[in-house]
C-alpha atoms as a PDB file:
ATOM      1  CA  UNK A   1     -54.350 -51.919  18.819  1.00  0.00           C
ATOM      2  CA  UNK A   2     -50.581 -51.907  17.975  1.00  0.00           C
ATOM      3  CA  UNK A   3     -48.926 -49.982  15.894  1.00  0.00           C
ATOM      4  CA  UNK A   4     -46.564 -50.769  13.130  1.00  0.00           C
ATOM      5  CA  UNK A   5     -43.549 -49.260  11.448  1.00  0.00           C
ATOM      6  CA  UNK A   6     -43.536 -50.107   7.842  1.00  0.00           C
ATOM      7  CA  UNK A   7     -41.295 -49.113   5.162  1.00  0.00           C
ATOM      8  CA  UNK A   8     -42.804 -49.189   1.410  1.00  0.00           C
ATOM      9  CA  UNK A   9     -40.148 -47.706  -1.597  1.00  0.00           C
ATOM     10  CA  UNK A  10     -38.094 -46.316   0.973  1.00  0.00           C
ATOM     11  CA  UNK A  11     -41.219 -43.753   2.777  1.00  0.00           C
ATOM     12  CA  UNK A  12     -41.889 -43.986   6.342  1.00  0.00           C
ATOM     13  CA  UNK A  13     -45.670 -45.359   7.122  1.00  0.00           C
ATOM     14  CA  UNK A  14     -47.222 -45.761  10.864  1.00  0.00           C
ATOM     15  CA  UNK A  15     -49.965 -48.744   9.978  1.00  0.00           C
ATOM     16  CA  UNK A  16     -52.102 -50.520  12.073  1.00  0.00           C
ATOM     17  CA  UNK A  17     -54.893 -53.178  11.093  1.00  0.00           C
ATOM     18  CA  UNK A  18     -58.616 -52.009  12.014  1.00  0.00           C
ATOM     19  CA  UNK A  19     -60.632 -54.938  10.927  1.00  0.00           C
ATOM     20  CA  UNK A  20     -60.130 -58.781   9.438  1.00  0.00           C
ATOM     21  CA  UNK A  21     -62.380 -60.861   8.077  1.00  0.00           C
ATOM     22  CA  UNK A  22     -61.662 -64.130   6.031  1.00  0.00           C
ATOM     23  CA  UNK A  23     -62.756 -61.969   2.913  1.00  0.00           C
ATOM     24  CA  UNK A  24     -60.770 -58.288   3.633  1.00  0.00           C
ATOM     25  CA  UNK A  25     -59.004 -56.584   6.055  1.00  0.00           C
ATOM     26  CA  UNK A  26     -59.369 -53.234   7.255  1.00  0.00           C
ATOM     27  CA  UNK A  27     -55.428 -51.496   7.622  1.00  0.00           C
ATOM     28  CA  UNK A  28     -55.200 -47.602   9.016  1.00  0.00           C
ATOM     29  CA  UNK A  29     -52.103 -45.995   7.314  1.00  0.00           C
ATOM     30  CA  UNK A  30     -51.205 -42.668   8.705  1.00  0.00           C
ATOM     31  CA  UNK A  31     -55.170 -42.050   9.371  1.00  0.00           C
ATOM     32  CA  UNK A  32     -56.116 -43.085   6.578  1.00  0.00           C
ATOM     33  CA  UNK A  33     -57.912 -46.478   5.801  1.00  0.00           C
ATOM     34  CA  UNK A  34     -57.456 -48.978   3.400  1.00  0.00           C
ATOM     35  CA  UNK A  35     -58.798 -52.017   2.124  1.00  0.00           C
ATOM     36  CA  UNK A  36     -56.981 -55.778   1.350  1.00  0.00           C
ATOM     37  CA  UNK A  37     -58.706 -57.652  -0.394  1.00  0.00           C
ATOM     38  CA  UNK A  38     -58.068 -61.622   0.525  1.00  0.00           C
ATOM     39  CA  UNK A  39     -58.752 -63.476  -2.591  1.00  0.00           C
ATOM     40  CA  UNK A  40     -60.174 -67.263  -3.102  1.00  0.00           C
ATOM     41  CA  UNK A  41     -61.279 -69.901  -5.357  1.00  0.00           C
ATOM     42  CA  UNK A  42     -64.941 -67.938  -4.784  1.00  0.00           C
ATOM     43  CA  UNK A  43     -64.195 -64.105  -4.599  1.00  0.00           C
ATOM     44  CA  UNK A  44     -67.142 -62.696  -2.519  1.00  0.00           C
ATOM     45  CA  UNK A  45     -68.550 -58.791  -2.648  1.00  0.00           C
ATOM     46  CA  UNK A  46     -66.761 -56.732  -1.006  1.00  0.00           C
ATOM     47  CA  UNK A  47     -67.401 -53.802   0.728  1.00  0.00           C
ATOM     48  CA  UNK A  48     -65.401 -50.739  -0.834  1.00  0.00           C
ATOM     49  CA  UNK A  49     -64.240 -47.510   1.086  1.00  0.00           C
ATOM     50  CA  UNK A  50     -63.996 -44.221  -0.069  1.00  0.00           C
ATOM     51  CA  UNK A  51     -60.976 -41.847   0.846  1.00  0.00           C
ATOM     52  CA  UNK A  52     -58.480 -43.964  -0.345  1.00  0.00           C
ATOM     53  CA  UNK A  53     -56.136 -41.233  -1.653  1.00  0.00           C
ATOM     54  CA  UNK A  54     -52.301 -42.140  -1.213  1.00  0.00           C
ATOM     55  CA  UNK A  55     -50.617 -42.189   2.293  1.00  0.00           C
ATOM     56  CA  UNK A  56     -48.551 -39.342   3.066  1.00  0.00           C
ATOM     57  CA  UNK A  57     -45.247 -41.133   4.581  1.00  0.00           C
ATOM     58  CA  UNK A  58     -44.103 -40.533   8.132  1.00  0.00           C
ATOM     59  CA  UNK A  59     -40.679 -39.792   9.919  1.00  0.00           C
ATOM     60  CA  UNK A  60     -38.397 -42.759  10.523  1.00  0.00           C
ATOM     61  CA  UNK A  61     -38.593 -44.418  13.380  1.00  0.00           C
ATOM     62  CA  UNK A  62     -35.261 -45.604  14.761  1.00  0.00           C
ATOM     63  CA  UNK A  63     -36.203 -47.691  17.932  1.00  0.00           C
ATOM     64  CA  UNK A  64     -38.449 -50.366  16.378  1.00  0.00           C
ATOM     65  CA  UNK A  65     -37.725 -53.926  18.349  1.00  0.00           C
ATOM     66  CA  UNK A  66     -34.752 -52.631  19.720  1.00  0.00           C
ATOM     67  CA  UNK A  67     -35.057 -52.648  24.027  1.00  0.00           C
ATOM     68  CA  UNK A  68     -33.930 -49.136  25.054  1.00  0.00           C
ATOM     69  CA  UNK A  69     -30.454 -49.781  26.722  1.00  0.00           C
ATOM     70  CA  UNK A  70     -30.531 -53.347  26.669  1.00  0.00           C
ATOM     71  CA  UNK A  71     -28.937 -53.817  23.716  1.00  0.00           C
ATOM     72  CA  UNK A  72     -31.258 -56.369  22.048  1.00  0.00           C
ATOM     73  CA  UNK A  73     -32.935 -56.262  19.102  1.00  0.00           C
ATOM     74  CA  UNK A  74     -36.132 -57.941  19.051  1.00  0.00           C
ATOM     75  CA  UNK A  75     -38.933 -58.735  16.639  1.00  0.00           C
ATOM     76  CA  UNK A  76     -41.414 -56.010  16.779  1.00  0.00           C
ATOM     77  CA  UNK A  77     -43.967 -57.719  14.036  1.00  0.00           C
ATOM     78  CA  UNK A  78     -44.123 -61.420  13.016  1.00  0.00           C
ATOM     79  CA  UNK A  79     -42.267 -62.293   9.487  1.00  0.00           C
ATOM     80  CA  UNK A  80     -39.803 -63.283   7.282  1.00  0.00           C
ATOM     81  CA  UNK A  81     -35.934 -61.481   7.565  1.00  0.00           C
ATOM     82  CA  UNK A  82     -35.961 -59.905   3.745  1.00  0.00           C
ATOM     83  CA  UNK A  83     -32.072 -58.805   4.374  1.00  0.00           C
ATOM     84  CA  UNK A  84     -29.365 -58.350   7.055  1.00  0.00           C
ATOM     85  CA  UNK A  85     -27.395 -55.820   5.284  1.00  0.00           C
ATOM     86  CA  UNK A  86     -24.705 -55.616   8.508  1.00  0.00           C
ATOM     87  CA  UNK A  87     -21.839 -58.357   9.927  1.00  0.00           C
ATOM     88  CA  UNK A  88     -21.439 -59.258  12.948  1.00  0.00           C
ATOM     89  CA  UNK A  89     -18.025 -56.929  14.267  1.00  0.00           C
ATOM     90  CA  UNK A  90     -19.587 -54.034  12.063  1.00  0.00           C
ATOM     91  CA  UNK A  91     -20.050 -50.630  12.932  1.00  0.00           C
ATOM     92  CA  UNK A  92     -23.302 -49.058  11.987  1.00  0.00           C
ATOM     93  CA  UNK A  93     -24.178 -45.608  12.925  1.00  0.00           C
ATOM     94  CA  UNK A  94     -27.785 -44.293  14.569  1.00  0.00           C
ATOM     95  CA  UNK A  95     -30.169 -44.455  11.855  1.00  0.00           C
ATOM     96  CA  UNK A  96     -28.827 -47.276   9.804  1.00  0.00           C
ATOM     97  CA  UNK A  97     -30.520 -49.926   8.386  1.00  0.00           C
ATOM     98  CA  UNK A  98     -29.810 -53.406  10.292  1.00  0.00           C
ATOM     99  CA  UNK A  99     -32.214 -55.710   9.373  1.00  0.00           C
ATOM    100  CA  UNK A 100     -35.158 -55.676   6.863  1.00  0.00           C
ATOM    101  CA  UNK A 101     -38.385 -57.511   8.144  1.00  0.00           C
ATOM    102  CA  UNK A 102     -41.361 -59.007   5.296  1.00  0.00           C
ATOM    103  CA  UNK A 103     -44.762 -58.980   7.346  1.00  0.00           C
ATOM    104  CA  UNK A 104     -47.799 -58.594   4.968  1.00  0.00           C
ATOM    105  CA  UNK A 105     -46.115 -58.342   1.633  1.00  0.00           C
ATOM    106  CA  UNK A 106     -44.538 -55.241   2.995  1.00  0.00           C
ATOM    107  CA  UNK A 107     -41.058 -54.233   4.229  1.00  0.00           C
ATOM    108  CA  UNK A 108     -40.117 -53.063   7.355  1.00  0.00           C
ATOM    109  CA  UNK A 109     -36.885 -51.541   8.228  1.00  0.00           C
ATOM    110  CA  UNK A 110     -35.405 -52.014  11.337  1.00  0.00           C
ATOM    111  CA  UNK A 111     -32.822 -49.326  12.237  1.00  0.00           C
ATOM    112  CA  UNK A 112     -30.302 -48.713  15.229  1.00  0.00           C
ATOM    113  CA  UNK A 113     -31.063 -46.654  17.717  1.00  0.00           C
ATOM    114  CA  UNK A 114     -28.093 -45.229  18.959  1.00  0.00           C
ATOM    115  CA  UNK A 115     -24.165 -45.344  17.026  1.00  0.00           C
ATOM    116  CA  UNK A 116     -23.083 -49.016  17.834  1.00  0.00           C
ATOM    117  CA  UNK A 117     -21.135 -52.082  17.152  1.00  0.00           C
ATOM    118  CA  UNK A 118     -23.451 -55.292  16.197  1.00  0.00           C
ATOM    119  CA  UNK A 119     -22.472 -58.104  18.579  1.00  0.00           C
ATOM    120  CA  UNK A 120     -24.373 -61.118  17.382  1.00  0.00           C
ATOM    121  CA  UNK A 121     -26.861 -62.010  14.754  1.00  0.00           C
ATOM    122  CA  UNK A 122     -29.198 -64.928  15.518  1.00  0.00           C
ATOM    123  CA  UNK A 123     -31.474 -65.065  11.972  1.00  0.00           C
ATOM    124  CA  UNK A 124     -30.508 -65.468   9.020  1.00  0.00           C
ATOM    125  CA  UNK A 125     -32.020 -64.355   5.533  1.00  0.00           C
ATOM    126  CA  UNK A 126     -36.149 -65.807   4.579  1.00  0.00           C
ATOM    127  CA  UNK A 127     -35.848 -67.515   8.351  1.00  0.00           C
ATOM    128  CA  UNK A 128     -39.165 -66.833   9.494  1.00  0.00           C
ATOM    129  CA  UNK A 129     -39.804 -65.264  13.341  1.00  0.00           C
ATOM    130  CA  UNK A 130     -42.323 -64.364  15.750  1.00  0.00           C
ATOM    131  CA  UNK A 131     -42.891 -60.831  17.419  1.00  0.00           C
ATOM    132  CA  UNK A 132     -40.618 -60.652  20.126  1.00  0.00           C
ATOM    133  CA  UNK A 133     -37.927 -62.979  19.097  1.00  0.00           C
ATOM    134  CA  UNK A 134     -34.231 -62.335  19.756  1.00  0.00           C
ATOM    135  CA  UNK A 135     -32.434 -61.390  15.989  1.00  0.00           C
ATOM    136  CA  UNK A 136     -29.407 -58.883  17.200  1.00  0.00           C
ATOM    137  CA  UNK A 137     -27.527 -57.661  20.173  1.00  0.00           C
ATOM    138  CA  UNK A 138     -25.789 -54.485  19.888  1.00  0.00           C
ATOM    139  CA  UNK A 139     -22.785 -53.071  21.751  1.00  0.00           C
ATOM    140  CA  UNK A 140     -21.643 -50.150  22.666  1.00  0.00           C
ATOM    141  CA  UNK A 141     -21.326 -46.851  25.382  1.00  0.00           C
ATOM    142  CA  UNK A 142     -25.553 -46.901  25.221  1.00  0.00           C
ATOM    143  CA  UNK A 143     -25.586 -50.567  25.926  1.00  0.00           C
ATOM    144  CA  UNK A 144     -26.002 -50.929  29.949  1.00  0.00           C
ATOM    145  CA  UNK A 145     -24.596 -54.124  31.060  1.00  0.00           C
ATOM    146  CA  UNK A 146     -27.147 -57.098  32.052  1.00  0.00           C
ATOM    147  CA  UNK A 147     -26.736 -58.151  35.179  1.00  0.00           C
ATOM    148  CA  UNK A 148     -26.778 -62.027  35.384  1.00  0.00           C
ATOM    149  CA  UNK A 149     -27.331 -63.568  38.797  1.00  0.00           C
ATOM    150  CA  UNK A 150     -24.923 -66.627  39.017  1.00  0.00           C
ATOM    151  CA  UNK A 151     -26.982 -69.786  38.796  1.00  0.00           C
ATOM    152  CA  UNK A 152     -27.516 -70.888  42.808  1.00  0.00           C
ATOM    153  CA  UNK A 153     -27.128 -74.596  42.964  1.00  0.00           C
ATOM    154  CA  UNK A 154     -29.265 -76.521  45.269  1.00  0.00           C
ATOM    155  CA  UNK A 155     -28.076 -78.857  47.394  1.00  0.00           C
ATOM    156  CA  UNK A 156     -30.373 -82.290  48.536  1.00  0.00           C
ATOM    157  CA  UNK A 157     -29.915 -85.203  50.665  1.00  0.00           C
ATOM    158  CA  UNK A 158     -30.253 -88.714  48.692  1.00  0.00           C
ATOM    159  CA  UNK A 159     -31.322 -91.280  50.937  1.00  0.00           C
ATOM    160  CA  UNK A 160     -29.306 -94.560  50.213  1.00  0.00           C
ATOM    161  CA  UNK A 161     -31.076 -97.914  50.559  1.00  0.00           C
ATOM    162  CA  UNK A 162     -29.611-100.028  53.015  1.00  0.00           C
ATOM    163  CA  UNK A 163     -27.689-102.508  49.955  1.00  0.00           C
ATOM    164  CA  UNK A 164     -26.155-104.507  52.592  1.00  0.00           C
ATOM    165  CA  UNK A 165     -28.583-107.535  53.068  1.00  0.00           C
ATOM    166  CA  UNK A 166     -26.085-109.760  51.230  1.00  0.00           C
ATOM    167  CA  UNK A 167     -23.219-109.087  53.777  1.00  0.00           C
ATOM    168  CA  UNK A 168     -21.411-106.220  51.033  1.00  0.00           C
ATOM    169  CA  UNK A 169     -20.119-103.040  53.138  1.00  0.00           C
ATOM    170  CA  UNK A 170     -20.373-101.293  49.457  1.00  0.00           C
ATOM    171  CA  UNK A 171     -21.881 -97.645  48.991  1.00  0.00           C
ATOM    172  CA  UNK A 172     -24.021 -97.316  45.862  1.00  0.00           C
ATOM    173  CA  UNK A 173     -25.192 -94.459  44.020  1.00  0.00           C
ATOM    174  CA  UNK A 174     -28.467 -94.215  44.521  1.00  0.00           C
ATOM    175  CA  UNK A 175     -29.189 -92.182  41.484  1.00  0.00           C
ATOM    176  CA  UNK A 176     -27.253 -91.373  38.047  1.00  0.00           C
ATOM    177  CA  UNK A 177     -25.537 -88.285  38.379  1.00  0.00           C
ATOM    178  CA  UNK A 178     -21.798 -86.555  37.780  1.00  0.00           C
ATOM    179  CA  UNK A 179     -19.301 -87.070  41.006  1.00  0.00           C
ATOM    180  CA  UNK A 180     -18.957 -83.580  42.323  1.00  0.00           C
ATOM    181  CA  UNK A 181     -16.511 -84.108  45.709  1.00  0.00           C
ATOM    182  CA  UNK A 182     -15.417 -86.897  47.325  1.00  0.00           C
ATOM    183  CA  UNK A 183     -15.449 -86.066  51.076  1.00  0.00           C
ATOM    184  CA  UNK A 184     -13.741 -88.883  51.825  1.00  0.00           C
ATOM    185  CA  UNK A 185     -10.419 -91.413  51.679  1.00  0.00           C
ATOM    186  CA  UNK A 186      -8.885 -94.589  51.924  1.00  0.00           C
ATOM    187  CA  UNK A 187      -8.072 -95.398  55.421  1.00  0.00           C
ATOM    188  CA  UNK A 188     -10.641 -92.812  56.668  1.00  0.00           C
ATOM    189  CA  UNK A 189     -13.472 -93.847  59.409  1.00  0.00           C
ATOM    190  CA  UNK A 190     -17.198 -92.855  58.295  1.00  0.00           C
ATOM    191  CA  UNK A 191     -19.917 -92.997  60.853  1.00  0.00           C
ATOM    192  CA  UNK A 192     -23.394 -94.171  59.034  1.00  0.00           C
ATOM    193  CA  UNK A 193     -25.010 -90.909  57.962  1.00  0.00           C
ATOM    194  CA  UNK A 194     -21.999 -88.624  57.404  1.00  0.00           C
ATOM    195  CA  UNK A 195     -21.385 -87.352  54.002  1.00  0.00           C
ATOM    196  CA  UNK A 196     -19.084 -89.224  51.444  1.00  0.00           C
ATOM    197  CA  UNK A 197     -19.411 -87.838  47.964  1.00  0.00           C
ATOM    198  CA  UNK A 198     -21.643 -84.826  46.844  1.00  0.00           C
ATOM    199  CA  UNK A 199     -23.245 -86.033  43.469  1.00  0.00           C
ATOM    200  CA  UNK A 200     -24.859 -83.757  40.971  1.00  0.00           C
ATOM    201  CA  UNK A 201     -27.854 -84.609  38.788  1.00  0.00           C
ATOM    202  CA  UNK A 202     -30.861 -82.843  36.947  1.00  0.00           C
ATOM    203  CA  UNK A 203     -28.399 -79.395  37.841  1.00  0.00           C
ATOM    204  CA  UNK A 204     -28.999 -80.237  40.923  1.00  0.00           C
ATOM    205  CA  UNK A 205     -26.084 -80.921  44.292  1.00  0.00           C
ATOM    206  CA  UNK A 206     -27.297 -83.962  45.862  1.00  0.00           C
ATOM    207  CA  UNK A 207     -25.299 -84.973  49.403  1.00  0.00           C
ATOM    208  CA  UNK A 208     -24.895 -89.019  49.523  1.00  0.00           C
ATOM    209  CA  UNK A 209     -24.514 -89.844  53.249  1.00  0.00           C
ATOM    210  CA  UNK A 210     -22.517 -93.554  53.998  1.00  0.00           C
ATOM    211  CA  UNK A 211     -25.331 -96.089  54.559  1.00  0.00           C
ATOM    212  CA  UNK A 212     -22.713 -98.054  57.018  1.00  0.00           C
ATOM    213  CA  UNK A 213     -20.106 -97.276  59.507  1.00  0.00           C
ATOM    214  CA  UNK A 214     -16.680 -97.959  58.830  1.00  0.00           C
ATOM    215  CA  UNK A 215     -13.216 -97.453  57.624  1.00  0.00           C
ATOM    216  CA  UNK A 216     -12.998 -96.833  53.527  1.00  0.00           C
ATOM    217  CA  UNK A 217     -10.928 -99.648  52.215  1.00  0.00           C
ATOM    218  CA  UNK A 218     -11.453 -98.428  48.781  1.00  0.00           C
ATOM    219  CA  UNK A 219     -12.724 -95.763  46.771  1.00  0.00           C
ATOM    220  CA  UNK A 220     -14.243 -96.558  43.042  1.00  0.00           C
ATOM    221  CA  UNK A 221     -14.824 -92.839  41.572  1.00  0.00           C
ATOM    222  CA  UNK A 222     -13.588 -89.870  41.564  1.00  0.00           C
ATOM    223  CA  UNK A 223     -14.416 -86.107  40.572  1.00  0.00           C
ATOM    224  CA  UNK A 224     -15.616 -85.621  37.271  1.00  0.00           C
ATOM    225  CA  UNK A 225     -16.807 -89.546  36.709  1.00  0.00           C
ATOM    226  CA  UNK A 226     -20.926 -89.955  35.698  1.00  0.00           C
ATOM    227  CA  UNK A 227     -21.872 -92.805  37.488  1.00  0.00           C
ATOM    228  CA  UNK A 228     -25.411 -94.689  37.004  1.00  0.00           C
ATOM    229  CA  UNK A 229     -27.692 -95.763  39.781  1.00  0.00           C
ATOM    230  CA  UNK A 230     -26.106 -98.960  41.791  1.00  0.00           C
ATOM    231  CA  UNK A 231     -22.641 -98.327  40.503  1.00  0.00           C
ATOM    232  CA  UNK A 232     -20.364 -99.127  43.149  1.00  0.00           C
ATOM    233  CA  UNK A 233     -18.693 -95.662  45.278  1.00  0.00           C
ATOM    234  CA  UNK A 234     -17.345 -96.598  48.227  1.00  0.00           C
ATOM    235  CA  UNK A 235     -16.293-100.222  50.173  1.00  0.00           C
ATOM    236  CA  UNK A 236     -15.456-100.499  53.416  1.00  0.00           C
ATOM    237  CA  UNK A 237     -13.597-102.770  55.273  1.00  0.00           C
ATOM    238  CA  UNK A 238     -15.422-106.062  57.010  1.00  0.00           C
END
């Protein structure tokens, strides 16, 4: 069962939860186990424990929800942010305090690993998170670098219905999209089936091939212009 690093009056405790019931829980504090009682409208019997001397405190912990290297500091418990006593642009040293996390009715401290500078803050004070969401990035010389793949677009062929039946020699788009390239111009020949514009929709290229064969007499968009489906692209000369 996981472990959790809790801070209570300033002393280090290692905690973990042993049993729950809708009536008690069961928490193990440095070894040692202690009852909650969960009250009601109709407070049941209980079942006490013996040995429930106080906890002796443990050693800070300085990596809690922080990925080694990575620079992020993530959630390591569901709760509520008590404090953020840092900016972002600060410097904070290994050790320090950077955010204070409510889970339980107790405090946790979380501290950074390693001397930094905090990049940005994504919570902000009482916002309530779940274990493993993103609240801090930290830079600095112990921070290795993400690598981030560049997004590969993908590139389809649109087949264009044959729009012609009324006599028009006029390209539509076929779906609604942002003009990427126009591989065409005026005065230019297209064979049916070569490429004229490159369209992009859903993050997605899309190649729109000419529907007819002919020379361009006019061209109706051009790169950068959203266009909806049927809008008129290309006309060519009768």
């Amino acid at each position: 069962m996981k472990t959790y690093k809790l801070t209570i009056n300033n002393e280090k405790f290692d905690a973990r939860i042993v049993e729950y019931s809708p009536t008690h829980a069961k928490i193990n504090i440095n070894g040692t186990d202690y009852l909650v009682q969960i009250e009601d409208d109709k407070p049941q019997s209980v079942p006490k424990l013996a040995n429930q001397e106080k906890a002796v405190p443990m050693a800070p912990s300085f990596n809690s929800g922080i990925e080694p290297g990575s620079g992020e500091v993530k959630a390591p418990i569901p709760g509520v942010i008590v404090s953020i006593p840092v900016n972002e642009g600060d410097t904070v040293k290994k050790g320090q305090t950077i955010i204070i996390l409510e889970a339980m009715k107790m405090q946790s401290e979380i501290a950074s690993p390693f001397d930094a500078t905090i990049g940005k803050i994504y919570v902000k004070e009482r916002s309530p998170i779940q274990e493993g969401d993103l609240m801090m990035t930290l830079e600095g010389a112990d921070v290795k670098p993400a690598s981030v793949p560049k997004p590969v677009r993908q590139s389809a062929s649109v087949p264009v219905e044959n729009q012609n039946a009324s006599g028009e020699k006029i390209l539509r788009a076929p779906i609604p999209g942002s003009i990427i390239e126009v591989k065409t111009s005026v005065g230019s020949y297209l064979e049916e089936g070569d490429i004229a514009l490159i369209l992009e929709a859903m993050k997605m290229e899309s190649e729109i091939h000419s529907n007819v064969g002919g020379r361009v007499s006019k061209i109706y968009v051009s790169k950068g212009d959203l266009v909806q489906e049927g809008d008129p692209l290309i006309e060519f000369e009768d």
